[in-house]
C-alpha atoms as a PDB file:
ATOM      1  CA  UNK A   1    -169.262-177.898 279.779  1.00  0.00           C
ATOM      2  CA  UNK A   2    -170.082-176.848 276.191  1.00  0.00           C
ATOM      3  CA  UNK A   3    -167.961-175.353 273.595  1.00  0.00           C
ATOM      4  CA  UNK A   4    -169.664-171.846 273.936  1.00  0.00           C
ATOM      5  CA  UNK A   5    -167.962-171.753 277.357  1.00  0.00           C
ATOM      6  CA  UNK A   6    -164.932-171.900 276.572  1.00  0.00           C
ATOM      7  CA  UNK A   7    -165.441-169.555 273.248  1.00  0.00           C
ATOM      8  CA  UNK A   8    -166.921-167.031 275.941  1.00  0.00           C
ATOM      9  CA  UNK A   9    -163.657-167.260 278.419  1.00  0.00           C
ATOM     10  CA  UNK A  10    -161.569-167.195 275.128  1.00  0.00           C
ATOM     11  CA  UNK A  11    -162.393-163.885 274.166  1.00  0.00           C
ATOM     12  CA  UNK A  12    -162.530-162.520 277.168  1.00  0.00           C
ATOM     13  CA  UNK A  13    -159.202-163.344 277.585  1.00  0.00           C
ATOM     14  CA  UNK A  14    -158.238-161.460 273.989  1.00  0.00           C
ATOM     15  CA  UNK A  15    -159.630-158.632 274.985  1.00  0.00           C
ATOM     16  CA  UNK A  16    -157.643-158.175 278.202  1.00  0.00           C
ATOM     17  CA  UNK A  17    -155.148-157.175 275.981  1.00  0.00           C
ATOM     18  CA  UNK A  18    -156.750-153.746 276.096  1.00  0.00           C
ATOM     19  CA  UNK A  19    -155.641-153.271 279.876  1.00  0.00           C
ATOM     20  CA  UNK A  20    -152.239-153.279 279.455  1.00  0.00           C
ATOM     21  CA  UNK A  21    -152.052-150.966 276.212  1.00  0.00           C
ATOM     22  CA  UNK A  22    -154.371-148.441 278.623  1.00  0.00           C
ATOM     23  CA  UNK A  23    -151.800-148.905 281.396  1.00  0.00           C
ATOM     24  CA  UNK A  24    -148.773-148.723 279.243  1.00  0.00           C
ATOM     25  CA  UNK A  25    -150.272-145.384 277.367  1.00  0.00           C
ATOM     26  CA  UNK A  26    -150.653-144.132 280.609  1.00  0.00           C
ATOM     27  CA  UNK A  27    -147.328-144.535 281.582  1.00  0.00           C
ATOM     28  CA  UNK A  28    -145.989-143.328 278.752  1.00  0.00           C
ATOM     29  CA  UNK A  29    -147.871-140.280 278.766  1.00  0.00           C
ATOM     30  CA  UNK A  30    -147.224-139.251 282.213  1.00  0.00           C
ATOM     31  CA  UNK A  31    -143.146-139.862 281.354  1.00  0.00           C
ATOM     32  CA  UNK A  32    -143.926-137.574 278.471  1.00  0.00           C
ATOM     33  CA  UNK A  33    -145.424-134.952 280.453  1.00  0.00           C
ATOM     34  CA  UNK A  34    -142.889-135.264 283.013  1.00  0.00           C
ATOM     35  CA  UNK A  35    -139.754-134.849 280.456  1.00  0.00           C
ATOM     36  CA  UNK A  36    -141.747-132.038 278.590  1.00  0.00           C
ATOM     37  CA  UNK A  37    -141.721-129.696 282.183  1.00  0.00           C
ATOM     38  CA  UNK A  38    -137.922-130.692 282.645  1.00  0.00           C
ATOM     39  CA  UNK A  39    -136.968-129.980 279.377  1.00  0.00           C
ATOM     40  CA  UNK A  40    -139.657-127.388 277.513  1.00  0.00           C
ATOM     41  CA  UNK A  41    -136.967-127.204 274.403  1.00  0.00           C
ATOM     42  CA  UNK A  42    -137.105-131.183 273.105  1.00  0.00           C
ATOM     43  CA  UNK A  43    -141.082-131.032 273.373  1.00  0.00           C
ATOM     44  CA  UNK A  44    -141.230-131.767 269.529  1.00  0.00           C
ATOM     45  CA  UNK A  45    -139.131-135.172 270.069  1.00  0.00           C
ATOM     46  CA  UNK A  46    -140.686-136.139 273.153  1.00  0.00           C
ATOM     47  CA  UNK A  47    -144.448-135.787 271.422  1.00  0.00           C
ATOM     48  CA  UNK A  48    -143.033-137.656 268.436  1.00  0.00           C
ATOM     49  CA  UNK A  49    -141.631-140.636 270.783  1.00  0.00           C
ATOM     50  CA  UNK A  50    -145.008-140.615 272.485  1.00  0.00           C
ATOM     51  CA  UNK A  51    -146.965-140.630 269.581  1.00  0.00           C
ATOM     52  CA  UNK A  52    -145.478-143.437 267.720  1.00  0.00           C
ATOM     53  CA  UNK A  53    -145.521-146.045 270.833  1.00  0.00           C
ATOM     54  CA  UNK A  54    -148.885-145.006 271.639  1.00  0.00           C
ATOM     55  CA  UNK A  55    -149.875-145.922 268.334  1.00  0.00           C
ATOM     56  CA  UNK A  56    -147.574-148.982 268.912  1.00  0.00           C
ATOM     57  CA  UNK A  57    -149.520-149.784 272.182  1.00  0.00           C
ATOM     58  CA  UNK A  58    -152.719-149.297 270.774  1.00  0.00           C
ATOM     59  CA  UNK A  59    -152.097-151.670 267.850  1.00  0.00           C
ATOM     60  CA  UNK A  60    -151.682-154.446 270.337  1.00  0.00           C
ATOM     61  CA  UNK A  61    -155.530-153.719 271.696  1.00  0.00           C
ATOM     62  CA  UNK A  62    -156.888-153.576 268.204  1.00  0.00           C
ATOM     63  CA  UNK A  63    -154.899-156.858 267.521  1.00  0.00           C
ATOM     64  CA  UNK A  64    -156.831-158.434 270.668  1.00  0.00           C
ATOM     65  CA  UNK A  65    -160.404-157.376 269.610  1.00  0.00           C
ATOM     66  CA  UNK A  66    -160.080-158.623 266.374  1.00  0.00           C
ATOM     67  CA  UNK A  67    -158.241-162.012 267.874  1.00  0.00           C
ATOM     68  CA  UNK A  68    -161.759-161.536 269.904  1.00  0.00           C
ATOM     69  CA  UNK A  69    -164.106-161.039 267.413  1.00  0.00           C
ATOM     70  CA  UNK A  70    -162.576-164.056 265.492  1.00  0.00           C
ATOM     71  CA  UNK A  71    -162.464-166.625 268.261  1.00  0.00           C
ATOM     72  CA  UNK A  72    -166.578-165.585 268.518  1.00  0.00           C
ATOM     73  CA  UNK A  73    -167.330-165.359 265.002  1.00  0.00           C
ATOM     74  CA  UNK A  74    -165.473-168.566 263.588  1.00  0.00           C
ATOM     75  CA  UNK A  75    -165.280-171.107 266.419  1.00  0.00           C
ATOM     76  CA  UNK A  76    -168.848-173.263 266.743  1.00  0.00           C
END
C-alpha cells in the first residue's frame, strides 16, 4: 500500500470530527428550543448558553479540518 493511502484514510478520519459537532449542535439546539417554550422569561440565558457551546462545538470541526488539511498538505 503506499503512503498516499493512508494520508487519504487519515484525513478522512479528521474530518469526521464534523459529525459529531453537527449532532451535538443539534441537540443542543432542540434542548434550547424546548426550555425556551417552557420557560419564555430566561430566553436571554438560554440563547446565551446555546450560543457559546455552539461556538464551542463548532471549534472542534474547524480544529478537524485544519488537523485535515495538515495531514494532506505536510505528510509525503
Amino acid at each position: 500500500m503506499t503512503a498516499s493511502l493512508f494520508v487519504a484514510i487519515g484525513a478522512g478520519i479528521a474530518v469526521l470530527t464534523g459529525i459529531g459537532a453537527g449532532v451535538g449542535i443539534g441537540k443542543a439546539t432542540a434542548s434550547a428550543v424546548d426550555a425556551i417554550a417552557r420557560q419564555p422569561e430566561a430566553s436571554g440565558k438560554i440563547q446565551s448558553s446555546l450560543l457559546l457551546g455552539a461556538a464551542l462545538a463548532e471549534a472542534t470541526a474547524i480544529y478537524g479540518f485544519v488537523v485535515a488539511l495538515l495531514i494532506i498538505l505536510l505528510v509525503k
